[in-house]
C-alpha atoms as a PDB file:
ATOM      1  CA  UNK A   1     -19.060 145.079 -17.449  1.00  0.00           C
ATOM      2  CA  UNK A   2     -21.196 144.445 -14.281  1.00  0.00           C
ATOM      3  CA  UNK A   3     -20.428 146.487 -10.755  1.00  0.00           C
ATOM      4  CA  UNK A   4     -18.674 145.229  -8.480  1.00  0.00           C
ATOM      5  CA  UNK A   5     -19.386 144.784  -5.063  1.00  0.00           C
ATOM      6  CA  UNK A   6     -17.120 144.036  -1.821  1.00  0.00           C
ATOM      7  CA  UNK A   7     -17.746 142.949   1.744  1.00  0.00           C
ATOM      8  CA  UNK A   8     -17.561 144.651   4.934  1.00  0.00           C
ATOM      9  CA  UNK A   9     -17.537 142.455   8.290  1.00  0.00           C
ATOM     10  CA  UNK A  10     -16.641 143.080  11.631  1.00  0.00           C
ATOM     11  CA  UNK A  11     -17.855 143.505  15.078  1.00  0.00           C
ATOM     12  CA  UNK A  12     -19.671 146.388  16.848  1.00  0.00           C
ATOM     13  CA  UNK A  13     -18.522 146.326  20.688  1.00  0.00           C
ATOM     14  CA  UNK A  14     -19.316 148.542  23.279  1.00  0.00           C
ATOM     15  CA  UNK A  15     -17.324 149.813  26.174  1.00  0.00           C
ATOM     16  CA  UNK A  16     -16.336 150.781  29.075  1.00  0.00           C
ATOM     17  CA  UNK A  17     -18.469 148.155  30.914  1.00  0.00           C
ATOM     18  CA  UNK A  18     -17.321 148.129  34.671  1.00  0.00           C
ATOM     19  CA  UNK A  19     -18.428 151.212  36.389  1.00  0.00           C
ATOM     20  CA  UNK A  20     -14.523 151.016  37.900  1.00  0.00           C
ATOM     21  CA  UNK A  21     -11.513 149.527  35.889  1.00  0.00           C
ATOM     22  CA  UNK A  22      -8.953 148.633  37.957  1.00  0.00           C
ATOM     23  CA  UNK A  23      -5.056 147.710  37.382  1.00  0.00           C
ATOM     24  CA  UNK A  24      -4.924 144.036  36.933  1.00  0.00           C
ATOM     25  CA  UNK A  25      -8.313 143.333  36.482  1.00  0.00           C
ATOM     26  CA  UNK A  26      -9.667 142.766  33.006  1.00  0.00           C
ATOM     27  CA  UNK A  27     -12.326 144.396  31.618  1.00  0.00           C
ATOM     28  CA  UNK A  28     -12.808 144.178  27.919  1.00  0.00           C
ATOM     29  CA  UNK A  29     -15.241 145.508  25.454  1.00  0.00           C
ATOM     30  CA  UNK A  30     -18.865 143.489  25.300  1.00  0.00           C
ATOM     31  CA  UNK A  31     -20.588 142.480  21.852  1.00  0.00           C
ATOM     32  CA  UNK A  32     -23.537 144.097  21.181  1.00  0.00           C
ATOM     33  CA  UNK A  33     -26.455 142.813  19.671  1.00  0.00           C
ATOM     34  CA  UNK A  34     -28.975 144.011  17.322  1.00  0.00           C
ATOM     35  CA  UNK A  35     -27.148 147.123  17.393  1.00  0.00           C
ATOM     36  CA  UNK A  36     -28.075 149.418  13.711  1.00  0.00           C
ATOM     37  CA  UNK A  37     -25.029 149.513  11.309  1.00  0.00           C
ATOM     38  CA  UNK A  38     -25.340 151.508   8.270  1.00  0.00           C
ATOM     39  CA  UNK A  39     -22.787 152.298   5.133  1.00  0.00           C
ATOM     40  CA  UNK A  40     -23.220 156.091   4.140  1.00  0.00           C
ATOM     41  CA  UNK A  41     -21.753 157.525   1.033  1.00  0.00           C
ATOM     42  CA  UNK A  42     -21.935 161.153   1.786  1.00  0.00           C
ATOM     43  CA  UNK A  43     -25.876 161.466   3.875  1.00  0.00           C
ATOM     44  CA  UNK A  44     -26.700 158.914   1.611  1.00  0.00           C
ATOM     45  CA  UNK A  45     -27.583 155.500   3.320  1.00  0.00           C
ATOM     46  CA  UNK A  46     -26.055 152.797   0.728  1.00  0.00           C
ATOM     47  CA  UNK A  47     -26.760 149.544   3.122  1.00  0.00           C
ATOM     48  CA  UNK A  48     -28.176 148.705   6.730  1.00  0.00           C
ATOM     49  CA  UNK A  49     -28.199 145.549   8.418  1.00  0.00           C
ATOM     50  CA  UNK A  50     -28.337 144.546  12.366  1.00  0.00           C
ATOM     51  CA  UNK A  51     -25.536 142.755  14.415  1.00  0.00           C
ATOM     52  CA  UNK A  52     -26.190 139.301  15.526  1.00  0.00           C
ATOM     53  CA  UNK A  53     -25.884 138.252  18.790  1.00  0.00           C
ATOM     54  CA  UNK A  54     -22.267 138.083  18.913  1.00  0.00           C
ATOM     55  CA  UNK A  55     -22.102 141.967  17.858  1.00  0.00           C
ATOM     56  CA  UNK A  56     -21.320 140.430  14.146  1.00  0.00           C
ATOM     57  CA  UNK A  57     -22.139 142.136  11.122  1.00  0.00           C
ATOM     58  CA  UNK A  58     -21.995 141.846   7.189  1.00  0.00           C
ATOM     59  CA  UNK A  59     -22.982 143.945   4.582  1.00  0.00           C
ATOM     60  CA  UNK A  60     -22.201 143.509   0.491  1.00  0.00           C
ATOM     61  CA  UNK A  61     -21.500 146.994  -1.080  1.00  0.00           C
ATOM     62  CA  UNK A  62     -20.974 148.300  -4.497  1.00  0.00           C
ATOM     63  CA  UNK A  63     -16.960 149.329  -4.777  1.00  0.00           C
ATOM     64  CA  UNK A  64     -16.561 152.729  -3.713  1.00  0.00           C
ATOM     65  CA  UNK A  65     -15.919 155.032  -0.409  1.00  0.00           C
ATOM     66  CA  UNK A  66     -18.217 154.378   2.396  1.00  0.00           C
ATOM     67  CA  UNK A  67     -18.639 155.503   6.659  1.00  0.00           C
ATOM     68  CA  UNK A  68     -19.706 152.753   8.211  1.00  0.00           C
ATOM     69  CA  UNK A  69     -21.726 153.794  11.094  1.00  0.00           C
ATOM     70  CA  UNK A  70     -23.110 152.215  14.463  1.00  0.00           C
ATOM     71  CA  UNK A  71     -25.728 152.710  17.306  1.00  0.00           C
ATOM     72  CA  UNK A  72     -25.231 151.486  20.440  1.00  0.00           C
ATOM     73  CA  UNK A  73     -29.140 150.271  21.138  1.00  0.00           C
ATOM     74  CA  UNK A  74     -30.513 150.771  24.777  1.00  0.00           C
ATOM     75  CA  UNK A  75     -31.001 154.286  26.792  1.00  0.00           C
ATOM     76  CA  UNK A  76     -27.543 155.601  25.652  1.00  0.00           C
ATOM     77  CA  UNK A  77     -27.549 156.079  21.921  1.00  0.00           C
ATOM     78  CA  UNK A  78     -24.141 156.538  21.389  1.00  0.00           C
ATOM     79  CA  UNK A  79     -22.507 156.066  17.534  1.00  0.00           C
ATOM     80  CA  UNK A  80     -18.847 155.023  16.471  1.00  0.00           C
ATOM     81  CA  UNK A  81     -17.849 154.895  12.768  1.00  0.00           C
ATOM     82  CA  UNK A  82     -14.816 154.296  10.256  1.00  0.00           C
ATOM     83  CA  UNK A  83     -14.254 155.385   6.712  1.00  0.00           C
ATOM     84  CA  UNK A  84     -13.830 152.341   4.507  1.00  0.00           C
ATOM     85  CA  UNK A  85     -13.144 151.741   0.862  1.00  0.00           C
ATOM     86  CA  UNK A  86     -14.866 148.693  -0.547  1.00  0.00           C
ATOM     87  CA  UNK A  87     -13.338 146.750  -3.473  1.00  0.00           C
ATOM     88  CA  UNK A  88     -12.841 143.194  -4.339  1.00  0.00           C
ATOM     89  CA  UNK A  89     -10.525 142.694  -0.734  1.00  0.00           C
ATOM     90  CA  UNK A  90     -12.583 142.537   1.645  1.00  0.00           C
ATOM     91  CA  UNK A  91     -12.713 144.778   4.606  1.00  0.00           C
ATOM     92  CA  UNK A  92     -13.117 143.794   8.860  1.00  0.00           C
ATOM     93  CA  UNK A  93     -13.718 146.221  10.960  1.00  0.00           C
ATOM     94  CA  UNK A  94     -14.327 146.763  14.618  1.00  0.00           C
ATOM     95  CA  UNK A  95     -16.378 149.926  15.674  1.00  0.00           C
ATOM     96  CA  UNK A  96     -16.487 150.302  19.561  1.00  0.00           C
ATOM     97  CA  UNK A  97     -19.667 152.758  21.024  1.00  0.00           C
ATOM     98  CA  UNK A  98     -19.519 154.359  24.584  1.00  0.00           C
ATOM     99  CA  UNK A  99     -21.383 152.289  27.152  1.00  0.00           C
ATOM    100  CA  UNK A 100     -22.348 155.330  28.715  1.00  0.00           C
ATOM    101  CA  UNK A 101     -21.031 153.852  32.123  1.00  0.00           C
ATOM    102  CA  UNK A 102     -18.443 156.607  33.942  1.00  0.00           C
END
């Protein structure tokens, strides 16, 4: 029987970005591009890829239990990241990393 594999997508955003949010005023989270998103299966790095520049990603994973993980790129290296479990339904995610702004 061959592995399986399964699909992880989603979005890596970053946030906040106005130096003051204010009541009434939207301020949402910002893509961010060609920021480093990596599946770990323990400290084990089982898949890397880059977000495009819509903050997209993609990455095809054998099943199993996975963190996916993600740097914010620039001076503030912050990371944000989810526990998944890849099967044959795939997963979307969205993984938001601090701005740094305050």
């Amino acid at each position: 029987m061959p592995d399986q594999s399964g699909r992880v997508t989603g979005y890596v955003l970053t946030a906040p970005v106005c130096p003051v949010e204010r009541v009434g005023q939207q301020c949402p989270p910002r893509p961010v591009s060609r920021a480093a998103v990596v599946a770990l299966s323990g400290e084990a790095v089982r898949g890397s890829t880059l977000t495009d520049m819509e903050g997209a990603f993609s990455l095809t994973l054998p099943e199993g239990r996975y963190v996916i993980q993600a740097t914010n790129v620039g001076g503030y290296a912050s990371t944000a990241s989810e526990p998944v479990v890849v099967s044959d339904t795939p997963v979307h995610i969205t993984l938001i990393v601090d701005s740094g702004i305050r």
